[in-house]
PDB file of N, CA and C in Angstrom:
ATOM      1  N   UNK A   1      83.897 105.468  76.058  1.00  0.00           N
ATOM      2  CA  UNK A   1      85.194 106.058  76.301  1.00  0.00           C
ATOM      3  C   UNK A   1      86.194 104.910  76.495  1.00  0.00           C
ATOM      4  N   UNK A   2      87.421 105.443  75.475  1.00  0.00           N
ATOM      5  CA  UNK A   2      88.638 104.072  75.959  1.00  0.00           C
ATOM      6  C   UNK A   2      89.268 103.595  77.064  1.00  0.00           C
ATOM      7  N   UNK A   3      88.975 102.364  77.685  1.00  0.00           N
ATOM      8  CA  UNK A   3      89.813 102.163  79.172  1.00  0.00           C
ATOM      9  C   UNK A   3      91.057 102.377  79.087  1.00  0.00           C
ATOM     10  N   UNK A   4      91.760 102.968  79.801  1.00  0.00           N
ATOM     11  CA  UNK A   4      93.621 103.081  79.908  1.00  0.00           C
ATOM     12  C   UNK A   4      93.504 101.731  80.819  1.00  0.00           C
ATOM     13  N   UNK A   5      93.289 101.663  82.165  1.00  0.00           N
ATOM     14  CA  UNK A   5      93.404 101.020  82.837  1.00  0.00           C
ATOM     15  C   UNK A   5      92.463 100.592  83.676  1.00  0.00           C
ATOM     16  N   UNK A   6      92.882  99.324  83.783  1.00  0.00           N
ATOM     17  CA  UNK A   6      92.002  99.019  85.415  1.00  0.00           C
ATOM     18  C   UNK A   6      93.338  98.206  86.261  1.00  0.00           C
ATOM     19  N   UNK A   7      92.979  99.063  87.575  1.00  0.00           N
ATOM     20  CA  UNK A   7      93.819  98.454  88.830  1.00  0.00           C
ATOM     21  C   UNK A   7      93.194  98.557  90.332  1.00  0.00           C
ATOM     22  N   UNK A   8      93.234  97.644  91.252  1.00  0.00           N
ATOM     23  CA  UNK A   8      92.633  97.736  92.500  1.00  0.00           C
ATOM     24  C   UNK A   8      91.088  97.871  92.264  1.00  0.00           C
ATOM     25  N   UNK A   9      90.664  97.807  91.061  1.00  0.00           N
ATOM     26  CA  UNK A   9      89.448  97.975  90.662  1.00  0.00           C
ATOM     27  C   UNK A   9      88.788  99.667  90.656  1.00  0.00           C
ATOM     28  N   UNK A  10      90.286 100.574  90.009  1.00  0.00           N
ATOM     29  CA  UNK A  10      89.799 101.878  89.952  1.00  0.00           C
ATOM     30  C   UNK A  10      90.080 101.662  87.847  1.00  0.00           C
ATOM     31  N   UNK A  11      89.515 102.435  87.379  1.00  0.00           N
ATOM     32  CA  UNK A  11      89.042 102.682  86.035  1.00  0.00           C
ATOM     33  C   UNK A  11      89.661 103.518  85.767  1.00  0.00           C
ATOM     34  N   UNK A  12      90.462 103.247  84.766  1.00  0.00           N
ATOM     35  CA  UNK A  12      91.207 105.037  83.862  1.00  0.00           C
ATOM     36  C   UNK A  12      90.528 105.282  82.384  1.00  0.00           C
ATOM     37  N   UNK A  13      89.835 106.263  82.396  1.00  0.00           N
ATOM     38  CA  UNK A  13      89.845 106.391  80.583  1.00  0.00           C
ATOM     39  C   UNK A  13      89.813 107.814  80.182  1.00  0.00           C
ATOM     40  N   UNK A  14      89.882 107.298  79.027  1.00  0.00           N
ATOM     41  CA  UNK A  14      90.392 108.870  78.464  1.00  0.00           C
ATOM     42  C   UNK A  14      89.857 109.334  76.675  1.00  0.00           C
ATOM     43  N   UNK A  15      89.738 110.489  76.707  1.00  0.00           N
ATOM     44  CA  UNK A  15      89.107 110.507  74.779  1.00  0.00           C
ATOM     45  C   UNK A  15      90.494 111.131  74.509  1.00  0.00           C
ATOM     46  N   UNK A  16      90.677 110.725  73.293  1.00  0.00           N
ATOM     47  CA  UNK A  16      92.273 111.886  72.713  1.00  0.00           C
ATOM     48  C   UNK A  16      91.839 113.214  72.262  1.00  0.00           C
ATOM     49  N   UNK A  17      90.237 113.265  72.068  1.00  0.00           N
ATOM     50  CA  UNK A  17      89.995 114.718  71.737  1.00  0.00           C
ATOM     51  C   UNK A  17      89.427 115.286  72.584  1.00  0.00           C
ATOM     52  N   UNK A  18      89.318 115.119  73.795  1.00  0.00           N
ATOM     53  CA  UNK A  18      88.520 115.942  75.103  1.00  0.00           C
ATOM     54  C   UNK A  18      89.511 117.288  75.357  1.00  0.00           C
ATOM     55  N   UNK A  19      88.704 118.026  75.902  1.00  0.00           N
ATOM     56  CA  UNK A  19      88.483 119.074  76.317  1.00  0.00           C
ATOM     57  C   UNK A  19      89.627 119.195  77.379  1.00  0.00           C
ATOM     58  N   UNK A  20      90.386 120.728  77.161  1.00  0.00           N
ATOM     59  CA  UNK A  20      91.387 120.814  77.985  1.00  0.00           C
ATOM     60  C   UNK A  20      91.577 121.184  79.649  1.00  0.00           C
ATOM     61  N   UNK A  21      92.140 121.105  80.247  1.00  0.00           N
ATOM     62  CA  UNK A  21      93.384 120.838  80.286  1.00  0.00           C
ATOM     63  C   UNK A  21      93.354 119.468  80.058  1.00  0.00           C
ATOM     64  N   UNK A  22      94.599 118.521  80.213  1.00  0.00           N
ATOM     65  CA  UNK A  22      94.635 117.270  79.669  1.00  0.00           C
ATOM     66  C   UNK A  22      94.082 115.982  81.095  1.00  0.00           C
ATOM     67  N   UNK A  23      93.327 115.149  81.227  1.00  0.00           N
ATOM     68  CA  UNK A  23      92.868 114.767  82.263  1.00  0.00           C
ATOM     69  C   UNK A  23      92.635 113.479  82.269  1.00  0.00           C
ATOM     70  N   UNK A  24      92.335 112.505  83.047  1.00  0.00           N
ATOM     71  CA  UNK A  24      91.690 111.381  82.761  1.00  0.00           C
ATOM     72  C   UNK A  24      90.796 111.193  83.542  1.00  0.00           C
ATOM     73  N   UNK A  25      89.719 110.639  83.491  1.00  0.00           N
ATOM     74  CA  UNK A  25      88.649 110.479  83.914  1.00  0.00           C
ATOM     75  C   UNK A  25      88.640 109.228  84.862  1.00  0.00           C
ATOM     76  N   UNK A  26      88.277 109.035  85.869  1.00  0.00           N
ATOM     77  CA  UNK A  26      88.683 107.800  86.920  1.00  0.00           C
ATOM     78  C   UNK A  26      87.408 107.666  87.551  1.00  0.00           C
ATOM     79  N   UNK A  27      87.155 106.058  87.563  1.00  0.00           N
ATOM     80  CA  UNK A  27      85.846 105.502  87.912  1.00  0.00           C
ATOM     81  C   UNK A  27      85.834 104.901  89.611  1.00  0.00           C
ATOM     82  N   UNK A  28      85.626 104.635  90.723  1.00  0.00           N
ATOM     83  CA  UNK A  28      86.013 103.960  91.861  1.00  0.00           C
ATOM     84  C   UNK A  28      84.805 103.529  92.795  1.00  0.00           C
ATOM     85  N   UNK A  29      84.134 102.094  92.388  1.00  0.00           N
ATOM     86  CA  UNK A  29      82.725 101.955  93.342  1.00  0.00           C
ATOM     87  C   UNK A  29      81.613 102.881  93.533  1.00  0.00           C
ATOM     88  N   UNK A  30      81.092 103.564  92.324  1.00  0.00           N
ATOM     89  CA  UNK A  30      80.620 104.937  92.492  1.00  0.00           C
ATOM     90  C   UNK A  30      80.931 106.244  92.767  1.00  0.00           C
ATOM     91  N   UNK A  31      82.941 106.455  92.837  1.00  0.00           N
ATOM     92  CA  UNK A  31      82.933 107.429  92.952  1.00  0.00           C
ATOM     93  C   UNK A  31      83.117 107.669  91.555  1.00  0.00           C
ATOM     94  N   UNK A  32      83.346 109.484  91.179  1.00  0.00           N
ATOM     95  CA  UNK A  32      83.638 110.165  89.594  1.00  0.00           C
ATOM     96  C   UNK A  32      84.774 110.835  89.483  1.00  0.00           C
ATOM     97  N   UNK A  33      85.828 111.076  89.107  1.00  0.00           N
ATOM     98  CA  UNK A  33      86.473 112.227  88.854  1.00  0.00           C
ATOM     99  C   UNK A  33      87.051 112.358  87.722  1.00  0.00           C
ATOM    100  N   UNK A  34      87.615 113.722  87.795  1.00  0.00           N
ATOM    101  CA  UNK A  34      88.472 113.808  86.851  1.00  0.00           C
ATOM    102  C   UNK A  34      89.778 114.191  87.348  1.00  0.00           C
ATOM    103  N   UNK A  35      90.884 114.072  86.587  1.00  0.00           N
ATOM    104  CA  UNK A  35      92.436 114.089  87.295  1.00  0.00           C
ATOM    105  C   UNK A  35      93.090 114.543  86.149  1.00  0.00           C
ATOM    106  N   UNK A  36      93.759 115.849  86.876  1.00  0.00           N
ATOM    107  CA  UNK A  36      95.057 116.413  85.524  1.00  0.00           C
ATOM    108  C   UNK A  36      96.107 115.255  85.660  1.00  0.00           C
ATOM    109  N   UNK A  37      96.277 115.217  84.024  1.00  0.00           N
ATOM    110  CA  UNK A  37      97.633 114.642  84.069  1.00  0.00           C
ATOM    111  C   UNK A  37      99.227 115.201  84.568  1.00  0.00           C
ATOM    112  N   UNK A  38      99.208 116.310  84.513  1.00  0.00           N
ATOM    113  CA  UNK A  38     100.466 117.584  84.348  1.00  0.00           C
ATOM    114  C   UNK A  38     100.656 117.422  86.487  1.00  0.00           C
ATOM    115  N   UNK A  39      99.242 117.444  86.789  1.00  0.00           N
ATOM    116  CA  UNK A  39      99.899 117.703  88.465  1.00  0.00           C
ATOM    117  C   UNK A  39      99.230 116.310  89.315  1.00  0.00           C
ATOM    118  N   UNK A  40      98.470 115.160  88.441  1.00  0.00           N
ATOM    119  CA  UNK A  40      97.852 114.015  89.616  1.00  0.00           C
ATOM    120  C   UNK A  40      97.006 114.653  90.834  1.00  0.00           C
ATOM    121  N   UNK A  41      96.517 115.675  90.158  1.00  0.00           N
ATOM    122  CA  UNK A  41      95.427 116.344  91.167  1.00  0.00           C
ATOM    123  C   UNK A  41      93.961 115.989  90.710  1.00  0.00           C
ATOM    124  N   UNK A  42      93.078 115.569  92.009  1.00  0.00           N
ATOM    125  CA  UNK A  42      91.359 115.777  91.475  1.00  0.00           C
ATOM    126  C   UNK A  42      91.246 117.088  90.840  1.00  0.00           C
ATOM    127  N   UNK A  43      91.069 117.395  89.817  1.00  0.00           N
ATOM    128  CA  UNK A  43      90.187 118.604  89.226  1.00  0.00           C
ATOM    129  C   UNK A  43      88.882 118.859  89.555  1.00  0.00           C
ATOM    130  N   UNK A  44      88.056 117.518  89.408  1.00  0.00           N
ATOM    131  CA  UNK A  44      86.553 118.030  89.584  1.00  0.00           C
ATOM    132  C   UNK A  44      86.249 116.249  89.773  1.00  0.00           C
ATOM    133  N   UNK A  45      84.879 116.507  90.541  1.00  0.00           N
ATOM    134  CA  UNK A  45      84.472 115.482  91.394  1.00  0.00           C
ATOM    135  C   UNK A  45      85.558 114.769  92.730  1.00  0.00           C
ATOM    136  N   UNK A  46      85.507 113.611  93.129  1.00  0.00           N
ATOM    137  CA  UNK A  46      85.479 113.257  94.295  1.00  0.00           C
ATOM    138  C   UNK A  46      85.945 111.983  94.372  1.00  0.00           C
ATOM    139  N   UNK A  47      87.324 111.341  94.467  1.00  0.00           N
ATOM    140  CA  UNK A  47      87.744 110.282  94.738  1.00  0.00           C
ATOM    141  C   UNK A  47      88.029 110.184  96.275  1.00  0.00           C
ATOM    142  N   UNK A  48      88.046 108.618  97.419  1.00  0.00           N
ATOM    143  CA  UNK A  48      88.723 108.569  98.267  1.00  0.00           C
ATOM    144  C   UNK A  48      89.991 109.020  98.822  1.00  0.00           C
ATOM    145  N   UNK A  49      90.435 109.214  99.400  1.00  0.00           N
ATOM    146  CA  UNK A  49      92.197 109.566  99.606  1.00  0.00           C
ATOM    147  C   UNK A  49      92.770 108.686  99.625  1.00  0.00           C
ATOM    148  N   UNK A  50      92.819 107.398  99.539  1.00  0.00           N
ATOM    149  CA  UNK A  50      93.699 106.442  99.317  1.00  0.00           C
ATOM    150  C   UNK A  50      93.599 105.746  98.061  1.00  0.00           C
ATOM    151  N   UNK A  51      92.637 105.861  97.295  1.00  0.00           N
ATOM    152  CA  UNK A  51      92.136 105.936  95.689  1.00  0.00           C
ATOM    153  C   UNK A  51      93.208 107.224  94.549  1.00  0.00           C
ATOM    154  N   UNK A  52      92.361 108.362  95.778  1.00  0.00           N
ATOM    155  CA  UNK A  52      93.401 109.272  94.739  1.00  0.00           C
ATOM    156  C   UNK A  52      94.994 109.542  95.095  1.00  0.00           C
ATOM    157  N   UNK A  53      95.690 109.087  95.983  1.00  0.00           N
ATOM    158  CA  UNK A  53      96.659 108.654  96.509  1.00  0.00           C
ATOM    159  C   UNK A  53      97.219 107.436  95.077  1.00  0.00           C
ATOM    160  N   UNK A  54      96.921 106.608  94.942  1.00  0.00           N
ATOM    161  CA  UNK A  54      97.527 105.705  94.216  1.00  0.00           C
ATOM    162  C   UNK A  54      97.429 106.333  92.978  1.00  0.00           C
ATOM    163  N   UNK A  55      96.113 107.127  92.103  1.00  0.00           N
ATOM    164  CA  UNK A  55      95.988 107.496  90.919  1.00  0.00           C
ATOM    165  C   UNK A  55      97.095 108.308  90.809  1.00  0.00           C
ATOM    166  N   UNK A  56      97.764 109.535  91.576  1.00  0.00           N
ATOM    167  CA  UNK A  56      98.418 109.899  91.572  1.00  0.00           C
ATOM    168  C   UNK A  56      99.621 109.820  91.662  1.00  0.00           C
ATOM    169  N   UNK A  57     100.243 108.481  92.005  1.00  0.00           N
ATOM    170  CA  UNK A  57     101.695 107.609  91.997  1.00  0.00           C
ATOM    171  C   UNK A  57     101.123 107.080  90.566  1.00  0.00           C
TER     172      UNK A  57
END
């Protein structure tokens, strides 16, 4: 899967043909999630709060 980013040592990637709603997938020291783009919300799995705090700015 393509990296968007790496920052603070959290992971962004993303496929252009995945499955909707539109999301990116975020990596963090073993944690997983996934994150809508439209609201910067966890969808599914489990980031820190100050992890998903920044993904979401």
């Amino acid at each position: 899967m393509p990296i968007l980013s790496v920052f603070f040592g959290i992971i962004g990637r993303m496929w252009h043909d995945d499955h909707p709603p539109p999301h990116i997938h975020v990596e963090y020291q073993g944690f997983e999630a996934l994150v809508d783009l439209q609201t910067g919300q966890v969808s599914k799995g489990k980031l820190p709060r100050k992890v998903a705090a920044i993904v979401q700015e």
